[in-house]
PDB file of N, CA and C in Angstrom:
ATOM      1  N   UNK A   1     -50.541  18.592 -38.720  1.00  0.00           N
ATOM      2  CA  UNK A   1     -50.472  17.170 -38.449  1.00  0.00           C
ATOM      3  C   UNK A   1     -51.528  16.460 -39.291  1.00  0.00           C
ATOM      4  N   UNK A   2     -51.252  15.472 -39.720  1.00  0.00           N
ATOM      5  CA  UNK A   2     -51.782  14.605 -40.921  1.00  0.00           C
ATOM      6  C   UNK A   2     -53.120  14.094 -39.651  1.00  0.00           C
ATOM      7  N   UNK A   3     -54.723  13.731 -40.665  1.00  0.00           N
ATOM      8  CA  UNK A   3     -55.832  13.580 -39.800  1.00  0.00           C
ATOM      9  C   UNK A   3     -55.193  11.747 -39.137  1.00  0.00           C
ATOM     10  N   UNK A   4     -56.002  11.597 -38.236  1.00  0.00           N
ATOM     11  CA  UNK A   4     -55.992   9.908 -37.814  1.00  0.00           C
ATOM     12  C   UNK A   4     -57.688   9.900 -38.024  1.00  0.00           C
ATOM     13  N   UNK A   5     -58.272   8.705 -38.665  1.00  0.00           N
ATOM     14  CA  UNK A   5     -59.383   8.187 -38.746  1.00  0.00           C
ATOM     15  C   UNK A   5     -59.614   7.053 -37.848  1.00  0.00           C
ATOM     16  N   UNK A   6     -60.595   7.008 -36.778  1.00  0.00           N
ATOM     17  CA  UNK A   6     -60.606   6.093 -35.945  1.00  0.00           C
ATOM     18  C   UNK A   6     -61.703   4.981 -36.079  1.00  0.00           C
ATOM     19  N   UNK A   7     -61.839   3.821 -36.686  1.00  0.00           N
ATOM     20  CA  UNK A   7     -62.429   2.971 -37.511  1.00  0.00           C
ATOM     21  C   UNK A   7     -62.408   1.581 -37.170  1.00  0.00           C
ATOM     22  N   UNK A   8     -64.418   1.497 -36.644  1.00  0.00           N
ATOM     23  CA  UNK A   8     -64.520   0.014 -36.269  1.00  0.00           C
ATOM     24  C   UNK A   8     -65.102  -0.869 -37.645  1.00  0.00           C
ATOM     25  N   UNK A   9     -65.481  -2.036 -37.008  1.00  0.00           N
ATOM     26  CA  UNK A   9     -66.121  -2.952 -38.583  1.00  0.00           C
ATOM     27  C   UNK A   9     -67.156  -3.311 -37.772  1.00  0.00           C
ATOM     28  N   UNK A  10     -67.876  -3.433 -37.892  1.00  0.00           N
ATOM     29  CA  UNK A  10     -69.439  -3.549 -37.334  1.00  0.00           C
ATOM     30  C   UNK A  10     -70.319  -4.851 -38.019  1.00  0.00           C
ATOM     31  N   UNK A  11     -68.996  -5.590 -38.948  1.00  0.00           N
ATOM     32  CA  UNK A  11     -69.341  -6.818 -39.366  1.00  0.00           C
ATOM     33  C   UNK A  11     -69.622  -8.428 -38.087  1.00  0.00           C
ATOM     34  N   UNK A  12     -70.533  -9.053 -37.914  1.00  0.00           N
ATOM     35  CA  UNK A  12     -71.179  -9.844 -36.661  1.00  0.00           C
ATOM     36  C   UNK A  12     -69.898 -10.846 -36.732  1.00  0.00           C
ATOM     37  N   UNK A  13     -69.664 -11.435 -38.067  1.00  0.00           N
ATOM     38  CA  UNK A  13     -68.511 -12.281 -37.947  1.00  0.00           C
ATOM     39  C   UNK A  13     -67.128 -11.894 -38.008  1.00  0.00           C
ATOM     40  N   UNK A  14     -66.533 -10.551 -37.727  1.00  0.00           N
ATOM     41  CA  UNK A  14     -65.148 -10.237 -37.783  1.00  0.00           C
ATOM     42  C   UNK A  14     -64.681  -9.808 -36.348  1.00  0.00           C
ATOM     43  N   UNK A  15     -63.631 -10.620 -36.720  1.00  0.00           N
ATOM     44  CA  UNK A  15     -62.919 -10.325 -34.996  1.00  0.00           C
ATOM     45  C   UNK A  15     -62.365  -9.178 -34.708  1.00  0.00           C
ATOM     46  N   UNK A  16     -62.074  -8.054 -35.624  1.00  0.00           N
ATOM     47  CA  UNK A  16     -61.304  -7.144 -35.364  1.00  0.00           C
ATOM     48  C   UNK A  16     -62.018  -6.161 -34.412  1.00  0.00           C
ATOM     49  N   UNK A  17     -62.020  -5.325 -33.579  1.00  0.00           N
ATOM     50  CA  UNK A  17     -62.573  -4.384 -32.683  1.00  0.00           C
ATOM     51  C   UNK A  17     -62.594  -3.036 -33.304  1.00  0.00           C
ATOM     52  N   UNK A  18     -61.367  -2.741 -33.289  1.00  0.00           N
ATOM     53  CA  UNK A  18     -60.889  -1.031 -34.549  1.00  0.00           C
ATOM     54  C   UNK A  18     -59.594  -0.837 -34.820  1.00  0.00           C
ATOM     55  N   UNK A  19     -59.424  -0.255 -35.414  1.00  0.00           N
ATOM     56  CA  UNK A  19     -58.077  -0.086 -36.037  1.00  0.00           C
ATOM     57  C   UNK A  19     -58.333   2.011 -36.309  1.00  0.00           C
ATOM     58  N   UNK A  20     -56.717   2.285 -36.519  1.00  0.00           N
ATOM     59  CA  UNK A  20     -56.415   3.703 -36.970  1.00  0.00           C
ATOM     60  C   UNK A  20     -56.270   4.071 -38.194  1.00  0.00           C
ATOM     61  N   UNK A  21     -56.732   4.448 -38.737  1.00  0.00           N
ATOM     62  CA  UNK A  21     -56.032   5.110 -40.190  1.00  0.00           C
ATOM     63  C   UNK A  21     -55.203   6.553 -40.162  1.00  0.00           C
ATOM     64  N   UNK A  22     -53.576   6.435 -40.152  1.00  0.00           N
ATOM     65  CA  UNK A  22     -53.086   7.790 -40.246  1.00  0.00           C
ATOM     66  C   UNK A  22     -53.031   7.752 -41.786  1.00  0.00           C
ATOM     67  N   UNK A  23     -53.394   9.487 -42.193  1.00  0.00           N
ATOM     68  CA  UNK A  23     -53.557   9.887 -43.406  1.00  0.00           C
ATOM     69  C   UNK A  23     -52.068  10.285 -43.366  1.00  0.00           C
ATOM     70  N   UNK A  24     -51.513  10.970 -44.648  1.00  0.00           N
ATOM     71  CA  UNK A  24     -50.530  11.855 -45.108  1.00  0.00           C
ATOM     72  C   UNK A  24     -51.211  12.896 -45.522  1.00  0.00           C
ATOM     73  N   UNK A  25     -50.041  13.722 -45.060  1.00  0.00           N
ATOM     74  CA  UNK A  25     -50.393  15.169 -46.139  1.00  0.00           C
ATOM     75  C   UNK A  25     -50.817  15.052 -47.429  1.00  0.00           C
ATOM     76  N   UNK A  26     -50.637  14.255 -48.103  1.00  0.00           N
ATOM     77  CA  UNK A  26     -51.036  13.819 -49.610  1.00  0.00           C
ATOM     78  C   UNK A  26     -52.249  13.089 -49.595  1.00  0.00           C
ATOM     79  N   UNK A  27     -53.609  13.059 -48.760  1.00  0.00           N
ATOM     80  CA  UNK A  27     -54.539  12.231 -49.133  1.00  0.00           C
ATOM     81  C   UNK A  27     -55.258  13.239 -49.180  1.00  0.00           C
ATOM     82  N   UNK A  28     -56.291  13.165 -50.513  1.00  0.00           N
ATOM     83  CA  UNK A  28     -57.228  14.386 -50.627  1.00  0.00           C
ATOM     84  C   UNK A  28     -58.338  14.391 -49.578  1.00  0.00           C
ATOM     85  N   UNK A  29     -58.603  15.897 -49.818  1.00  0.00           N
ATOM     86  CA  UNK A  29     -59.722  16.293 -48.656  1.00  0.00           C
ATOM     87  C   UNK A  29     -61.025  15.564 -48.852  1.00  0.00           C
ATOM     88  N   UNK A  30     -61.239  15.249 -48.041  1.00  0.00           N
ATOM     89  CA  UNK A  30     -63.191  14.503 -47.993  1.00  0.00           C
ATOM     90  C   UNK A  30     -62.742  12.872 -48.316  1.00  0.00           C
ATOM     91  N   UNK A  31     -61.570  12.254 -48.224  1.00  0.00           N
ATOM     92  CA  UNK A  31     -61.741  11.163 -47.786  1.00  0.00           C
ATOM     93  C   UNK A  31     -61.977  10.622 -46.668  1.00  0.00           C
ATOM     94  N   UNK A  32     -63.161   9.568 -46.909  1.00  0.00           N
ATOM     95  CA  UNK A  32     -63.616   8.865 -45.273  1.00  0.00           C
ATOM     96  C   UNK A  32     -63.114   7.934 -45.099  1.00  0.00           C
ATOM     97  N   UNK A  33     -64.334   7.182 -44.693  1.00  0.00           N
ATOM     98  CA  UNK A  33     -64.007   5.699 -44.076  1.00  0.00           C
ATOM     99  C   UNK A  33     -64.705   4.917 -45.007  1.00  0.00           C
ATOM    100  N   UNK A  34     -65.473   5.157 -46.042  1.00  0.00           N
ATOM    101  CA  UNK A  34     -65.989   4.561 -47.200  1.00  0.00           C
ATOM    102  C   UNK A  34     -65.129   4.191 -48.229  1.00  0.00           C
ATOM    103  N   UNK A  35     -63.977   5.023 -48.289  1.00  0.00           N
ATOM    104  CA  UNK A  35     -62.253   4.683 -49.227  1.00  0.00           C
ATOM    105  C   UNK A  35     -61.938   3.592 -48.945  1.00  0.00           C
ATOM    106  N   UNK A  36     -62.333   2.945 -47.682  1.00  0.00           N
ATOM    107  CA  UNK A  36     -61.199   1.665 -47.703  1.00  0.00           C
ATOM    108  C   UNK A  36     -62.534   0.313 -47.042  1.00  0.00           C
ATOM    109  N   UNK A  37     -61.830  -0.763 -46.644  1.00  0.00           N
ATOM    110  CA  UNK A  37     -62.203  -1.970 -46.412  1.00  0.00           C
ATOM    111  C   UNK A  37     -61.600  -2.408 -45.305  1.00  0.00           C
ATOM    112  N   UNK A  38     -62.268  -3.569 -44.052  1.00  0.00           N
ATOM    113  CA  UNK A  38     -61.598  -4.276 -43.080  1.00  0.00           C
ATOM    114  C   UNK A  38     -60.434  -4.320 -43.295  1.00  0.00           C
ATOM    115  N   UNK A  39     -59.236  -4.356 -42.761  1.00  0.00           N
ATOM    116  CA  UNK A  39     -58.199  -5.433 -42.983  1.00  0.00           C
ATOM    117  C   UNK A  39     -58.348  -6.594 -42.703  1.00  0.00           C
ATOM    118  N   UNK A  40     -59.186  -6.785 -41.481  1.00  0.00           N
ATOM    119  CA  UNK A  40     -59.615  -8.524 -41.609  1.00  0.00           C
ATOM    120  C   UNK A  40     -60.413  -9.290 -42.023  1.00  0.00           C
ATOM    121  N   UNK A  41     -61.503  -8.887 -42.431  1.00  0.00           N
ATOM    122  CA  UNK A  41     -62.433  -9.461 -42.961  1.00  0.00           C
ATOM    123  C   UNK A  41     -62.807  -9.201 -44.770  1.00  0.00           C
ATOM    124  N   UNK A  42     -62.086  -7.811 -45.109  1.00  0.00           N
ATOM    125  CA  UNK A  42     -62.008  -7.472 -46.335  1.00  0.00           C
ATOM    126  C   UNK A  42     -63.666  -6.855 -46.955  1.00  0.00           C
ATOM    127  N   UNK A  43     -64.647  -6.633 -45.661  1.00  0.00           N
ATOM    128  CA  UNK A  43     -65.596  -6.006 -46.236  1.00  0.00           C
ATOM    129  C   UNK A  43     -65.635  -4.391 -45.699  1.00  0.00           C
ATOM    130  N   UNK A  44     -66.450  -3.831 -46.753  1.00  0.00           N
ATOM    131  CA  UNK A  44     -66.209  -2.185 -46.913  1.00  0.00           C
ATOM    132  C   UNK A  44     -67.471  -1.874 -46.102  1.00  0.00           C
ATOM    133  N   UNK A  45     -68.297  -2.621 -46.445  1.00  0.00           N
ATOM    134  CA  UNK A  45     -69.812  -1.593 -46.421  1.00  0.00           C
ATOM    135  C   UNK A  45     -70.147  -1.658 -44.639  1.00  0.00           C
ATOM    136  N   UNK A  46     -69.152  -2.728 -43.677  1.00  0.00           N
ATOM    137  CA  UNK A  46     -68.926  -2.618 -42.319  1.00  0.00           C
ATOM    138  C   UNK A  46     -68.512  -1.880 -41.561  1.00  0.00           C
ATOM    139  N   UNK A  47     -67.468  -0.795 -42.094  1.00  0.00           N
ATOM    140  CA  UNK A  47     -66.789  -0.187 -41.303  1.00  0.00           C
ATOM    141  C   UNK A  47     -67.351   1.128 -41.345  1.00  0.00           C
ATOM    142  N   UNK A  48     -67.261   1.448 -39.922  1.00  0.00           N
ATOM    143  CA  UNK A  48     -67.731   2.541 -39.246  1.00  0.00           C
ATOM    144  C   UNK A  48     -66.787   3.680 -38.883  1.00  0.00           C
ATOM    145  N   UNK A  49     -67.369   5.301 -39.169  1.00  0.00           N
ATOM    146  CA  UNK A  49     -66.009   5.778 -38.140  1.00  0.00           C
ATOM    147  C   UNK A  49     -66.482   6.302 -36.604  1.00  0.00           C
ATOM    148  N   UNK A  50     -65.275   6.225 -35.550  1.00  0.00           N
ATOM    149  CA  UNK A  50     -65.719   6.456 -34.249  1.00  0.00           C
ATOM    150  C   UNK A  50     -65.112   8.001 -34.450  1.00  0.00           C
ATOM    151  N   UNK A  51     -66.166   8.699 -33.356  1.00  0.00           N
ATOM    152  CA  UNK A  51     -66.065   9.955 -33.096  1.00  0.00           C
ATOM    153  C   UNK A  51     -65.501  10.175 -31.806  1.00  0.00           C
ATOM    154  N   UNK A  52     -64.880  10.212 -31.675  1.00  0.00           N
ATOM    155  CA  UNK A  52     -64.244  10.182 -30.128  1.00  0.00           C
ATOM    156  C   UNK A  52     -64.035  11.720 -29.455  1.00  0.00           C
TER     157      UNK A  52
END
């Protein structure tokens, strides 16, 4: 089963709470949560991953 990345934004002004990232079998190994950006706010260096 393809990983799920579970990912807040920790930005003071973005409304979003967290969101999921499902991977595919096709995303290389050792990608994080540093690969991508908010979807709502569009900043990178905010988002966090949760360890659940």
């Amino acid at each position: 089963m393809p990983k799920t990345l579970e990912v807040v934004c920790r930005d003071q002004e973005c409304a979003l709470d967290m969101f999921e990232l499902h991977y595919t079998y096709d995303m290389p190994d050792g990608t994080g949560v540093e690969a991508f950006s908010c979807p709502y706010c569009g900043s990178a260096d905010s988002l966090e991953e949760i360890h659940v």
